[in-house]
PDB file of N, CA and C in Angstrom:
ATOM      1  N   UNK A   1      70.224  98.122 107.274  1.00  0.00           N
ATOM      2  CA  UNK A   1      70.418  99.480 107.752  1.00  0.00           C
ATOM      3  C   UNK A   1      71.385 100.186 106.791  1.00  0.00           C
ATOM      4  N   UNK A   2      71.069 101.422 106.396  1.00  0.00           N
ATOM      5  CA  UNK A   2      71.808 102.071 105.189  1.00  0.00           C
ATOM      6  C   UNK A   2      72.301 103.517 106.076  1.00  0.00           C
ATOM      7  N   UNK A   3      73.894 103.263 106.203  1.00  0.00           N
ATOM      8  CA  UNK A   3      74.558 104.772 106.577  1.00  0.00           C
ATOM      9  C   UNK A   3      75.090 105.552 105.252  1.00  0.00           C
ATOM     10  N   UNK A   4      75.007 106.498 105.566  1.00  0.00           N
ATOM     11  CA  UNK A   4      75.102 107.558 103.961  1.00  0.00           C
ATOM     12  C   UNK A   4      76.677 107.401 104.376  1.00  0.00           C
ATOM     13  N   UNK A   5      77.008 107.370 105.070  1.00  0.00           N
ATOM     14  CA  UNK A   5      78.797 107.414 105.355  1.00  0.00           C
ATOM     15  C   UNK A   5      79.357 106.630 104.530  1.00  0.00           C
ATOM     16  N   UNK A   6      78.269 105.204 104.241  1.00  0.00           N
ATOM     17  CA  UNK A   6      79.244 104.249 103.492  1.00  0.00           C
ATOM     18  C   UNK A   6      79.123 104.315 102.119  1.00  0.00           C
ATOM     19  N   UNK A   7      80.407 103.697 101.583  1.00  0.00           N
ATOM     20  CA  UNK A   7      80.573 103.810 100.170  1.00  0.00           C
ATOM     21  C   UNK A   7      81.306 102.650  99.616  1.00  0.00           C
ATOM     22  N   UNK A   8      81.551 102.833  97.903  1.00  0.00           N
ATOM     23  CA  UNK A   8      82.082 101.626  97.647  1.00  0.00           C
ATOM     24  C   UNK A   8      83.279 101.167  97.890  1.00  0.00           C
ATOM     25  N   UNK A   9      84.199 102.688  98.048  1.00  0.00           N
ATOM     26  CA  UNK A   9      85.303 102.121  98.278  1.00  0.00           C
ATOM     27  C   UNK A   9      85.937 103.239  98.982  1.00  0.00           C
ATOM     28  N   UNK A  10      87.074 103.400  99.555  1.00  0.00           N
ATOM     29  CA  UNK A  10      87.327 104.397 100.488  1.00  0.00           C
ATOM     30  C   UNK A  10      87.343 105.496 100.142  1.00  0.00           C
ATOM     31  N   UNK A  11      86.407 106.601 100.482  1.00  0.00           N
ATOM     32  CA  UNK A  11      86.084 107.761  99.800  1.00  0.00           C
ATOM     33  C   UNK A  11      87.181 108.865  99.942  1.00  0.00           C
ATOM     34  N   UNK A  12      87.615 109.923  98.731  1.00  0.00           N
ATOM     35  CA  UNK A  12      89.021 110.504  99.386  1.00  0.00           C
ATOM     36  C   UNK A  12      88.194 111.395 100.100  1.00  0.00           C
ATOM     37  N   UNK A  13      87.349 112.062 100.785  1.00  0.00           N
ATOM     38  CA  UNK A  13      86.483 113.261 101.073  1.00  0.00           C
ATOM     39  C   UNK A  13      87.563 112.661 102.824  1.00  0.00           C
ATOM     40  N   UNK A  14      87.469 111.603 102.942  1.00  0.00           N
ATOM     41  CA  UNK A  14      87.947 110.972 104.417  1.00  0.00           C
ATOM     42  C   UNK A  14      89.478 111.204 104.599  1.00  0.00           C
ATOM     43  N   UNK A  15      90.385 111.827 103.851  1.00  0.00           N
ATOM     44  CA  UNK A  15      91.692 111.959 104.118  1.00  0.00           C
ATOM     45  C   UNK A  15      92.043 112.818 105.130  1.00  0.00           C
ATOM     46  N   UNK A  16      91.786 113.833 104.971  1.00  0.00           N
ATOM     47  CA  UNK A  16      92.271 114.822 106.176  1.00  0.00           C
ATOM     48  C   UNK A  16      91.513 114.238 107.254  1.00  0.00           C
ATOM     49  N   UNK A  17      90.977 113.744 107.266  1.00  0.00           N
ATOM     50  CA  UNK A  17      90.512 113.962 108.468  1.00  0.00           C
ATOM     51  C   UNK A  17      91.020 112.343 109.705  1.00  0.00           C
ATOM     52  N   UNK A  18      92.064 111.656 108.626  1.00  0.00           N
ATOM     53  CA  UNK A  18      93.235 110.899 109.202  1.00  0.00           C
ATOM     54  C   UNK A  18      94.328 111.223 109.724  1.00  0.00           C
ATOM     55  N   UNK A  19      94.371 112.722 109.352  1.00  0.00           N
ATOM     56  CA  UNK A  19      95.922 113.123 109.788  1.00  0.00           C
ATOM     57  C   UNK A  19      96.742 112.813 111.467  1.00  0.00           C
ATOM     58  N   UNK A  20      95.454 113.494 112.190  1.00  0.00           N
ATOM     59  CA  UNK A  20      95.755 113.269 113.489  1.00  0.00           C
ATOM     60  C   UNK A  20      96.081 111.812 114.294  1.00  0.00           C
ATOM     61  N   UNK A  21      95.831 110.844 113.156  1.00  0.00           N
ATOM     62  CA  UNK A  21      96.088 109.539 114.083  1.00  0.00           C
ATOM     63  C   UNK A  21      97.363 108.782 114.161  1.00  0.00           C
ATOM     64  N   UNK A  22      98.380 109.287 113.445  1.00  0.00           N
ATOM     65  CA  UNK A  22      99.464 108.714 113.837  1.00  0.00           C
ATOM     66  C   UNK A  22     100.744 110.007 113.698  1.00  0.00           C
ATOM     67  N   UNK A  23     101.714 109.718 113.417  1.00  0.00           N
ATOM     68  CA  UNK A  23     103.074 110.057 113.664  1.00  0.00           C
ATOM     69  C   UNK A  23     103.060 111.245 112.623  1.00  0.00           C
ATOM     70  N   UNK A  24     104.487 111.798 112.674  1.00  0.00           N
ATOM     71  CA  UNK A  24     104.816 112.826 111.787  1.00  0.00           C
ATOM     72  C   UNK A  24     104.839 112.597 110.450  1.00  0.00           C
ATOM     73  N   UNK A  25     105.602 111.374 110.083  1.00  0.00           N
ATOM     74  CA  UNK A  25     105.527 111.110 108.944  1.00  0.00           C
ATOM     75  C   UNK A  25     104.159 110.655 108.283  1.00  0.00           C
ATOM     76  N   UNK A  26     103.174 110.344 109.008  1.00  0.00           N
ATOM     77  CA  UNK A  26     101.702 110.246 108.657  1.00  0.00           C
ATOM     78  C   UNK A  26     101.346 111.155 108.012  1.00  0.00           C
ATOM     79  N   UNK A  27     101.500 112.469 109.447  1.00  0.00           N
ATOM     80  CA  UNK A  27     101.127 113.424 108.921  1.00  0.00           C
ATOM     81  C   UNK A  27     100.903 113.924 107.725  1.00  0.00           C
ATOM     82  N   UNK A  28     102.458 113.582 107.466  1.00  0.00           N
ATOM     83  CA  UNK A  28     103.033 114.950 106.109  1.00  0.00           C
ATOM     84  C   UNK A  28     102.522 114.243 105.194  1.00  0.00           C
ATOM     85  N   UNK A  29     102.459 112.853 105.266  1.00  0.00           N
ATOM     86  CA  UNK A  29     101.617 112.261 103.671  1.00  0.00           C
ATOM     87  C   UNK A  29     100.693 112.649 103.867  1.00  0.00           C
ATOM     88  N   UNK A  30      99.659 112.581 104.554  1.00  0.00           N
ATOM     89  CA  UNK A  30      98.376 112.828 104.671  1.00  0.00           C
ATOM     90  C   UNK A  30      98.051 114.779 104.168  1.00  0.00           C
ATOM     91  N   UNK A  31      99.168 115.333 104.809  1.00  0.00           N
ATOM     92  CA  UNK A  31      98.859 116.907 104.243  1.00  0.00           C
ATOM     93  C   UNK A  31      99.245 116.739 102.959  1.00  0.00           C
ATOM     94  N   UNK A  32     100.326 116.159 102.151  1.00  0.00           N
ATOM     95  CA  UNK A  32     100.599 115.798 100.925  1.00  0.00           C
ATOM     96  C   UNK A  32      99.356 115.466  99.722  1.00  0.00           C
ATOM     97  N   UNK A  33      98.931 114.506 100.333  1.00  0.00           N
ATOM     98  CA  UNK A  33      97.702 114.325  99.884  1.00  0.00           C
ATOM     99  C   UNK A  33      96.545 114.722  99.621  1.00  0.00           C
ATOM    100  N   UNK A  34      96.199 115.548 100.726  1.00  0.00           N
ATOM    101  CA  UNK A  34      94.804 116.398 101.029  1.00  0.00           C
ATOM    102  C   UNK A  34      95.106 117.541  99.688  1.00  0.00           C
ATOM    103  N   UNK A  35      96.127 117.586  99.441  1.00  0.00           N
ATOM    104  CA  UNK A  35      96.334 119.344  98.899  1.00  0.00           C
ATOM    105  C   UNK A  35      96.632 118.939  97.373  1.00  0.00           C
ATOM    106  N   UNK A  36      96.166 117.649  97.133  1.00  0.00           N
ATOM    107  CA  UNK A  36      96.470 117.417  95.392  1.00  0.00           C
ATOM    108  C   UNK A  36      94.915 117.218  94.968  1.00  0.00           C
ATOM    109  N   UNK A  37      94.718 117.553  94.247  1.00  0.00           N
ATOM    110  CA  UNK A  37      92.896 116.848  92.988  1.00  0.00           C
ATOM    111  C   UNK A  37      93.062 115.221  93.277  1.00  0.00           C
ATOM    112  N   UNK A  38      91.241 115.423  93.623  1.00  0.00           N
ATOM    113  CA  UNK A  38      90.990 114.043  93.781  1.00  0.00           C
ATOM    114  C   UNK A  38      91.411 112.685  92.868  1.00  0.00           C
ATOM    115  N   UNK A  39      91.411 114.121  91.536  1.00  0.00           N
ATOM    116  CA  UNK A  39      91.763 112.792  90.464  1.00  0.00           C
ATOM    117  C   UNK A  39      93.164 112.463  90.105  1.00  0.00           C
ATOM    118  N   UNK A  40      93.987 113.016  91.322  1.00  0.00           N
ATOM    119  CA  UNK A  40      95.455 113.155  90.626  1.00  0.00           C
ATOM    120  C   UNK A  40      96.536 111.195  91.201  1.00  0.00           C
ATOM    121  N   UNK A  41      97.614 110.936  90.826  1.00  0.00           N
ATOM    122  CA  UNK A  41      98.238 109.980  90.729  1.00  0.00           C
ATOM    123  C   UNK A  41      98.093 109.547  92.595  1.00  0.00           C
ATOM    124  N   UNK A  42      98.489 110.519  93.214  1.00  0.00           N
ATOM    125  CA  UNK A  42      98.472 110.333  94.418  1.00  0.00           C
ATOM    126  C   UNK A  42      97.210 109.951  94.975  1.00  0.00           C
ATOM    127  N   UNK A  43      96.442 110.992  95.478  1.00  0.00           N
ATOM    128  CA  UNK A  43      95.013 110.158  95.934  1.00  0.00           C
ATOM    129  C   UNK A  43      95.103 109.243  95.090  1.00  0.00           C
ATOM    130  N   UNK A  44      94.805 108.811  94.219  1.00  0.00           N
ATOM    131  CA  UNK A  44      94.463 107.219  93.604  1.00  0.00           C
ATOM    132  C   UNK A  44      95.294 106.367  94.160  1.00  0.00           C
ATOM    133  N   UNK A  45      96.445 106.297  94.144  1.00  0.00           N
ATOM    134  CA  UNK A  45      97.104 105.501  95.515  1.00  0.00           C
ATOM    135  C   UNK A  45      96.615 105.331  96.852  1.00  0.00           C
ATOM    136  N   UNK A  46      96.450 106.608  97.591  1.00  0.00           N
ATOM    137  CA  UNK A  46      96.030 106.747  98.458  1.00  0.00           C
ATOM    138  C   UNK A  46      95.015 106.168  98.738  1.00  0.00           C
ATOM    139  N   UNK A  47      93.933 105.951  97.554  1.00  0.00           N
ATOM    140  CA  UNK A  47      92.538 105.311  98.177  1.00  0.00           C
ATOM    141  C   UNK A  47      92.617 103.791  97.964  1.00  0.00           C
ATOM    142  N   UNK A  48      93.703 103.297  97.207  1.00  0.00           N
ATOM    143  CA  UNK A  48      93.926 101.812  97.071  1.00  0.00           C
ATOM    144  C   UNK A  48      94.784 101.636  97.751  1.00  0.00           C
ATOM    145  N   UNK A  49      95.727 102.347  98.838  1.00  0.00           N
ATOM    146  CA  UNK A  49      96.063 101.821  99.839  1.00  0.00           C
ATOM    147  C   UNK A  49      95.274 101.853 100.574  1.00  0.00           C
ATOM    148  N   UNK A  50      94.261 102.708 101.133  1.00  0.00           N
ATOM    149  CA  UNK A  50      93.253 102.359 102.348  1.00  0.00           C
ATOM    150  C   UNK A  50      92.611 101.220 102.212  1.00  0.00           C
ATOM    151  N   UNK A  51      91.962 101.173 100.938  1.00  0.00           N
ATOM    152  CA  UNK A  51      91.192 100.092 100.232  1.00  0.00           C
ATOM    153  C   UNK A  51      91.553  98.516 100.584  1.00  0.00           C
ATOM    154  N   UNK A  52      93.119  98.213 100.612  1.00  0.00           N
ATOM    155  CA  UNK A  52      93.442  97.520 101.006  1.00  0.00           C
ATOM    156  C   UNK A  52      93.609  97.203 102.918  1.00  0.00           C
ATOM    157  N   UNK A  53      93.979  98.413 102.918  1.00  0.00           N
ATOM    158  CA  UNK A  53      94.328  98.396 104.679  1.00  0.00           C
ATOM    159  C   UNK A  53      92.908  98.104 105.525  1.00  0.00           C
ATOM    160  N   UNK A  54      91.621  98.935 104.984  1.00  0.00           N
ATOM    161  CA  UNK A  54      90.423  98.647 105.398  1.00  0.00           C
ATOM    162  C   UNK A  54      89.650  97.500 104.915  1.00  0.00           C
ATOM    163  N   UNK A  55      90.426  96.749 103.744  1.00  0.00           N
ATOM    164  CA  UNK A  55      89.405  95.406 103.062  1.00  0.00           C
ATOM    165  C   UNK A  55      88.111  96.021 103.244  1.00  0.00           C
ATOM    166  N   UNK A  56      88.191  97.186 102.099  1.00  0.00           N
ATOM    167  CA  UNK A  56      86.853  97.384 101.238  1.00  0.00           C
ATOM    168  C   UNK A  56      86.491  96.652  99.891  1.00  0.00           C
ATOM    169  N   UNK A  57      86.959  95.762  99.417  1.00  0.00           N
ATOM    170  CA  UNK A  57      86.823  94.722  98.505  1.00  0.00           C
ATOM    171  C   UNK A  57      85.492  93.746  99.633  1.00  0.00           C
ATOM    172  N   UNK A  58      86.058  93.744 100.961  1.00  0.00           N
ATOM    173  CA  UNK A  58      85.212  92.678 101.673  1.00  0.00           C
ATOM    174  C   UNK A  58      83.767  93.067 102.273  1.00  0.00           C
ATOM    175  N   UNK A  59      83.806  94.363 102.005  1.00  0.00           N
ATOM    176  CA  UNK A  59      82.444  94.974 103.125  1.00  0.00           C
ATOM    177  C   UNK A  59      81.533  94.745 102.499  1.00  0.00           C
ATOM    178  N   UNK A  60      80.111  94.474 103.020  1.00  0.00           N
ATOM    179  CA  UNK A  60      78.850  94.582 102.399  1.00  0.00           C
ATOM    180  C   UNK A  60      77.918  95.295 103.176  1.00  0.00           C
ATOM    181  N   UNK A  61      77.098  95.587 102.533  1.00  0.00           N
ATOM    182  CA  UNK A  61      75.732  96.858 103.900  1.00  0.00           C
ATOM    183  C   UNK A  61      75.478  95.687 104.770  1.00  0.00           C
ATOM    184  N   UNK A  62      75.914  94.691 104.708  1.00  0.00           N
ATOM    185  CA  UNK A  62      75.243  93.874 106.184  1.00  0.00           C
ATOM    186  C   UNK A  62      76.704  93.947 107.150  1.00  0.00           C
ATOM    187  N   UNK A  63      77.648  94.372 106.638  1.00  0.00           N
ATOM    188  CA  UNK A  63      78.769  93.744 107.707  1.00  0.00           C
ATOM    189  C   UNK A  63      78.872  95.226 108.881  1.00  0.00           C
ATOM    190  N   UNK A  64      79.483  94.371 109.828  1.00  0.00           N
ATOM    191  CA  UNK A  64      79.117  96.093 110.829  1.00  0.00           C
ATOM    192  C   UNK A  64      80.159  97.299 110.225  1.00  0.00           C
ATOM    193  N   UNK A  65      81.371  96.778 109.858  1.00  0.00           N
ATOM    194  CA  UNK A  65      82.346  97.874 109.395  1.00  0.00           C
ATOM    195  C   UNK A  65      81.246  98.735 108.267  1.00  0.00           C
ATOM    196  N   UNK A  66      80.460  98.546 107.227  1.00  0.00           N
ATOM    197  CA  UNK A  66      79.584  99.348 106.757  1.00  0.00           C
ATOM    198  C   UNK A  66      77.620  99.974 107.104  1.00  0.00           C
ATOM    199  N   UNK A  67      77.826  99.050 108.801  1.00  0.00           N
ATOM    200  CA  UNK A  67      76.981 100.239 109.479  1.00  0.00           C
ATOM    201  C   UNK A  67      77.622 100.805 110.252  1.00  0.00           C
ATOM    202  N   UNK A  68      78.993 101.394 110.988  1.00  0.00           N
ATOM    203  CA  UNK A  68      79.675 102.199 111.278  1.00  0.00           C
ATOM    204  C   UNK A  68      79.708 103.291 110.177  1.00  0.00           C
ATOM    205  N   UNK A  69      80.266 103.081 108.790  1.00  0.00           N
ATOM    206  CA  UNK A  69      80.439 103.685 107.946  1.00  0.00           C
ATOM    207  C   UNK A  69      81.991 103.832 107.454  1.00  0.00           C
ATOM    208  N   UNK A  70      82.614 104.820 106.428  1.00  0.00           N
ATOM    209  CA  UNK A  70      83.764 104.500 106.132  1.00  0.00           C
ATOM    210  C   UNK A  70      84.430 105.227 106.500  1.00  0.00           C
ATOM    211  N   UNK A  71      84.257 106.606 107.425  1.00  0.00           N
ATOM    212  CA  UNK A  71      84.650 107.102 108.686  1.00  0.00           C
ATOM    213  C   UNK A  71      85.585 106.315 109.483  1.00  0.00           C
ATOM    214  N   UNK A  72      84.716 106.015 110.080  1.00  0.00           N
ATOM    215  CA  UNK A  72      84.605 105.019 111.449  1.00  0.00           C
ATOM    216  C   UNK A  72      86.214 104.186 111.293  1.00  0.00           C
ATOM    217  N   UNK A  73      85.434 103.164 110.169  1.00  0.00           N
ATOM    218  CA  UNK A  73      86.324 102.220 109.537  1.00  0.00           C
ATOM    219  C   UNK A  73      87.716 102.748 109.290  1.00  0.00           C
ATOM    220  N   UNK A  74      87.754 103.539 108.302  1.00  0.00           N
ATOM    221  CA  UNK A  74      88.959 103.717 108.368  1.00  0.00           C
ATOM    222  C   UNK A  74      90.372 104.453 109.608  1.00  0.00           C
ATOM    223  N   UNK A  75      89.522 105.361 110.340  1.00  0.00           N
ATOM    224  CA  UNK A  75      90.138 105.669 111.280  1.00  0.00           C
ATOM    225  C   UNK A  75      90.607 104.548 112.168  1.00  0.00           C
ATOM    226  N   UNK A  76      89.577 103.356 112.724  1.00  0.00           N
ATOM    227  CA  UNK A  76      90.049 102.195 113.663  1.00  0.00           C
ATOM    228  C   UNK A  76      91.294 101.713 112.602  1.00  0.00           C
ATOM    229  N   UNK A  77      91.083 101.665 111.330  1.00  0.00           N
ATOM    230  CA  UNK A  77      91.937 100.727 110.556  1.00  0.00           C
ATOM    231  C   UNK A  77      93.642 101.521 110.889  1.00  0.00           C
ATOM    232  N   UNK A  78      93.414 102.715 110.933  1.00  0.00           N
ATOM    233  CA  UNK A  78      94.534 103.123 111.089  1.00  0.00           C
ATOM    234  C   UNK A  78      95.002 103.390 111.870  1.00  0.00           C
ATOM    235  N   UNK A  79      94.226 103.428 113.167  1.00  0.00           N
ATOM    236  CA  UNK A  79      94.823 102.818 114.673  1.00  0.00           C
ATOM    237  C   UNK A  79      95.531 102.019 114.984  1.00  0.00           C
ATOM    238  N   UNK A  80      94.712 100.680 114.224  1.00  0.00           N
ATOM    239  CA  UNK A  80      94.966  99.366 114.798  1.00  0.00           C
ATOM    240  C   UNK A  80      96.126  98.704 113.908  1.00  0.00           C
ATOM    241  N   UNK A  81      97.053  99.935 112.769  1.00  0.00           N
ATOM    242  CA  UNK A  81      97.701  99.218 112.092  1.00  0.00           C
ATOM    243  C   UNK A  81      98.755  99.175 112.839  1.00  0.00           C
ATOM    244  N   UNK A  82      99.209  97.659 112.688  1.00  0.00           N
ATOM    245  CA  UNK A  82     100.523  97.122 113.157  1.00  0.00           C
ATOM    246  C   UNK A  82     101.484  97.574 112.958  1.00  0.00           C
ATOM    247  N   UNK A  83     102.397  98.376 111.734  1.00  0.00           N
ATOM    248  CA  UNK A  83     103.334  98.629 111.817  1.00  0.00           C
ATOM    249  C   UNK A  83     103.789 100.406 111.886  1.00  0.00           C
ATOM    250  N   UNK A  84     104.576 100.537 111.826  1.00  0.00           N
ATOM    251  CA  UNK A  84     104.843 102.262 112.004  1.00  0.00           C
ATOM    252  C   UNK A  84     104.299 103.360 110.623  1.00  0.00           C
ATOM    253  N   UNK A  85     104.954 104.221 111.280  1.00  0.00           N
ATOM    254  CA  UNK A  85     104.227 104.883 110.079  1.00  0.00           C
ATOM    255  C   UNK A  85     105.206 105.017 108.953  1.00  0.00           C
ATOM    256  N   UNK A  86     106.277 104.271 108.880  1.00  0.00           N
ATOM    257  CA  UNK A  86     107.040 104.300 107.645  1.00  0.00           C
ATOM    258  C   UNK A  86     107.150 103.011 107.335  1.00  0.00           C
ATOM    259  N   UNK A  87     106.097 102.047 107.765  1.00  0.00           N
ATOM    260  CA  UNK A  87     105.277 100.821 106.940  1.00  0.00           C
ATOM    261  C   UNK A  87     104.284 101.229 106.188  1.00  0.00           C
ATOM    262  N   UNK A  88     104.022 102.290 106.684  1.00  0.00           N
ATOM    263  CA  UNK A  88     102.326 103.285 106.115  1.00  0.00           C
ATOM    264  C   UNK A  88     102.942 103.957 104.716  1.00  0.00           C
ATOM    265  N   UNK A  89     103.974 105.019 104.979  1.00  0.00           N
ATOM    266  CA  UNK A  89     104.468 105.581 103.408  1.00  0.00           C
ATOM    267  C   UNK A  89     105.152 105.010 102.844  1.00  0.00           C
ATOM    268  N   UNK A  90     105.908 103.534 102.914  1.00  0.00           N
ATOM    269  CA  UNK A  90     105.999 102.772 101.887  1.00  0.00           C
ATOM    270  C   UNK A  90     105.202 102.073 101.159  1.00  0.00           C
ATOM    271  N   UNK A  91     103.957 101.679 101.870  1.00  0.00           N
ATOM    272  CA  UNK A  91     102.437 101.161 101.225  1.00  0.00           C
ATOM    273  C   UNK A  91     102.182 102.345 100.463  1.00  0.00           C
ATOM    274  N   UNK A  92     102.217 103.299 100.868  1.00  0.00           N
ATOM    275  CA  UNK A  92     101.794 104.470  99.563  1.00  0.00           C
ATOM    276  C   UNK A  92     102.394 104.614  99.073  1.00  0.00           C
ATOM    277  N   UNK A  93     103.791 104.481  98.841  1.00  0.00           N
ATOM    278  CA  UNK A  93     104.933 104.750  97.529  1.00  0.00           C
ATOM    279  C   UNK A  93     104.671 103.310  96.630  1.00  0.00           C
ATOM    280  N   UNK A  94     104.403 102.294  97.529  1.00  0.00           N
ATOM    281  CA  UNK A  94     104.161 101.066  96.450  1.00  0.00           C
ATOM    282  C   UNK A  94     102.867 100.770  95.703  1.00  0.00           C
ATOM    283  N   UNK A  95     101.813 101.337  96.368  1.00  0.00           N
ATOM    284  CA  UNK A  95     100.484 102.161  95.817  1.00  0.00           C
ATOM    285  C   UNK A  95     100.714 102.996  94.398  1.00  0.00           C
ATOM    286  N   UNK A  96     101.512 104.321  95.124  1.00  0.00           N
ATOM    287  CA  UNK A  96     101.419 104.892  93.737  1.00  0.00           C
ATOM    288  C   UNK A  96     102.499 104.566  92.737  1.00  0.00           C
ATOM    289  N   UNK A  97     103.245 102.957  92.589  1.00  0.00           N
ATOM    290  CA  UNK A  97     103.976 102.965  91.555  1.00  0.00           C
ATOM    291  C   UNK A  97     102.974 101.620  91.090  1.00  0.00           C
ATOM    292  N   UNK A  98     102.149 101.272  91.290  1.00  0.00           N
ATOM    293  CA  UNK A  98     100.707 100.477  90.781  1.00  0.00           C
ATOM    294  C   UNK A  98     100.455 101.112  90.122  1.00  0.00           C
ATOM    295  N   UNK A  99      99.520 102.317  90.790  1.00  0.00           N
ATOM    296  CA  UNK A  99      98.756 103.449  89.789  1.00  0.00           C
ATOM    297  C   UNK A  99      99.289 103.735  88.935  1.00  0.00           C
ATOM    298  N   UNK A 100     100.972 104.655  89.005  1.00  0.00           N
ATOM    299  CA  UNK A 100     101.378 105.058  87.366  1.00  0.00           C
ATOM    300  C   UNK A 100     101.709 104.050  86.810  1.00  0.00           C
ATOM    301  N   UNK A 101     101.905 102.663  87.447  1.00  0.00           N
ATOM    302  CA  UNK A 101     102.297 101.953  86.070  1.00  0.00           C
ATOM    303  C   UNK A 101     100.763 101.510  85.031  1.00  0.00           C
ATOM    304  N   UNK A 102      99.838 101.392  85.625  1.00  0.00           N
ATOM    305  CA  UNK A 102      98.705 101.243  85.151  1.00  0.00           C
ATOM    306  C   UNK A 102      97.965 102.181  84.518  1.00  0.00           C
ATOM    307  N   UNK A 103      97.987 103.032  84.790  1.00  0.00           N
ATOM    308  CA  UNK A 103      98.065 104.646  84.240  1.00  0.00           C
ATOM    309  C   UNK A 103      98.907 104.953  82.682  1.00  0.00           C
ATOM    310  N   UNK A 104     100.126 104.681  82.911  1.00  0.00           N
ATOM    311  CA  UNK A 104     100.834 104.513  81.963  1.00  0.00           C
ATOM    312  C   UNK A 104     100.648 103.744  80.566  1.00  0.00           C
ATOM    313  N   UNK A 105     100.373 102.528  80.799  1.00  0.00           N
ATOM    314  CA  UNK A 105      99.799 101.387  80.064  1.00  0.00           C
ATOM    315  C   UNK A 105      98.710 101.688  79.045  1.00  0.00           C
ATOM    316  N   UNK A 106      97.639 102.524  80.520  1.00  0.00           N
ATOM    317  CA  UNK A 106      96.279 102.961  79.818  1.00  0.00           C
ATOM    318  C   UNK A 106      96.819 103.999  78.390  1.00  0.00           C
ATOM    319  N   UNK A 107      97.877 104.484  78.492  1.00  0.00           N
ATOM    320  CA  UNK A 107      97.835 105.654  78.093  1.00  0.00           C
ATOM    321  C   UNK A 107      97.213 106.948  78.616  1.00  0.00           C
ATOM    322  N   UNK A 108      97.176 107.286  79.779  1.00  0.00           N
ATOM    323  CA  UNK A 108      96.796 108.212  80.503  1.00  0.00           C
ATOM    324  C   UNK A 108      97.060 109.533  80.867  1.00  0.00           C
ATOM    325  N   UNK A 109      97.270 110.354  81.098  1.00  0.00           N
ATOM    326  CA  UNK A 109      98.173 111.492  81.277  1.00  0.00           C
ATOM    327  C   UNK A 109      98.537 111.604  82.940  1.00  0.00           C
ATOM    328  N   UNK A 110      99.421 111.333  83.701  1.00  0.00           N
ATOM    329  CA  UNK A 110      99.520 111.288  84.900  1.00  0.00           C
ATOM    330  C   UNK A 110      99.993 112.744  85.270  1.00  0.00           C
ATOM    331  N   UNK A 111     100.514 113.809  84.760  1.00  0.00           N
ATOM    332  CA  UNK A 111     100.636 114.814  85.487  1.00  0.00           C
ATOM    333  C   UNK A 111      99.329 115.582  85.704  1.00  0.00           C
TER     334      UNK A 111
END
């Protein structure tokens, strides 16, 4: 069964539309986020922290998390996360010091 929802890896098109599920400080990353280019330092964090939080490395079109879709998925994922939401924006501050350091390396332009 093939949902157009799913993808390879957590799509940023799905950010805003996380905002509402947890706390204030969720929030404001999440509006933080929404309001930068897909291709910028942040989302790229952002989607390798979901990436991790949702184990999209693990999904395949047979597993149910990718006939739900990556909707679905990620919203339960961020329900069901265990710790607060300033376990959440330190995963994204440690996210995006991955990205620029890898970024960096590449020789990349991060601003």
């Amino acid at each position: 069964m093939y949902n157009s929802d799913t993808e390879l890896i957590f799509p940023t098109r799905i950010i805003p539309g996380l905002r509402d599920l947890r706390g204030e400080a969720w929030q404001q990353l999440v509006d933080a986020v929404s309001q930068k280019s897909p291709d910028s330092l942040e989302c790229a964090a952002f989607v390798l922290m979901m990436a991790r939080i949702d184990a999209c490395v693990s999904c395949n079109v047979d597993s149910y998390r990718a006939m739900r879709g990556c909707t679905q998925c990620a919203r339960q994922s961020i329900r069901r996360f265990r710790g607060d939401d300033q376990d959440l924006v330190a995963q994204f501050e440690q996210a995006c010091q991955e990205v620029k350091l890898n970024w960096d390396m590449d020789g990349n332009n991060i601003n």
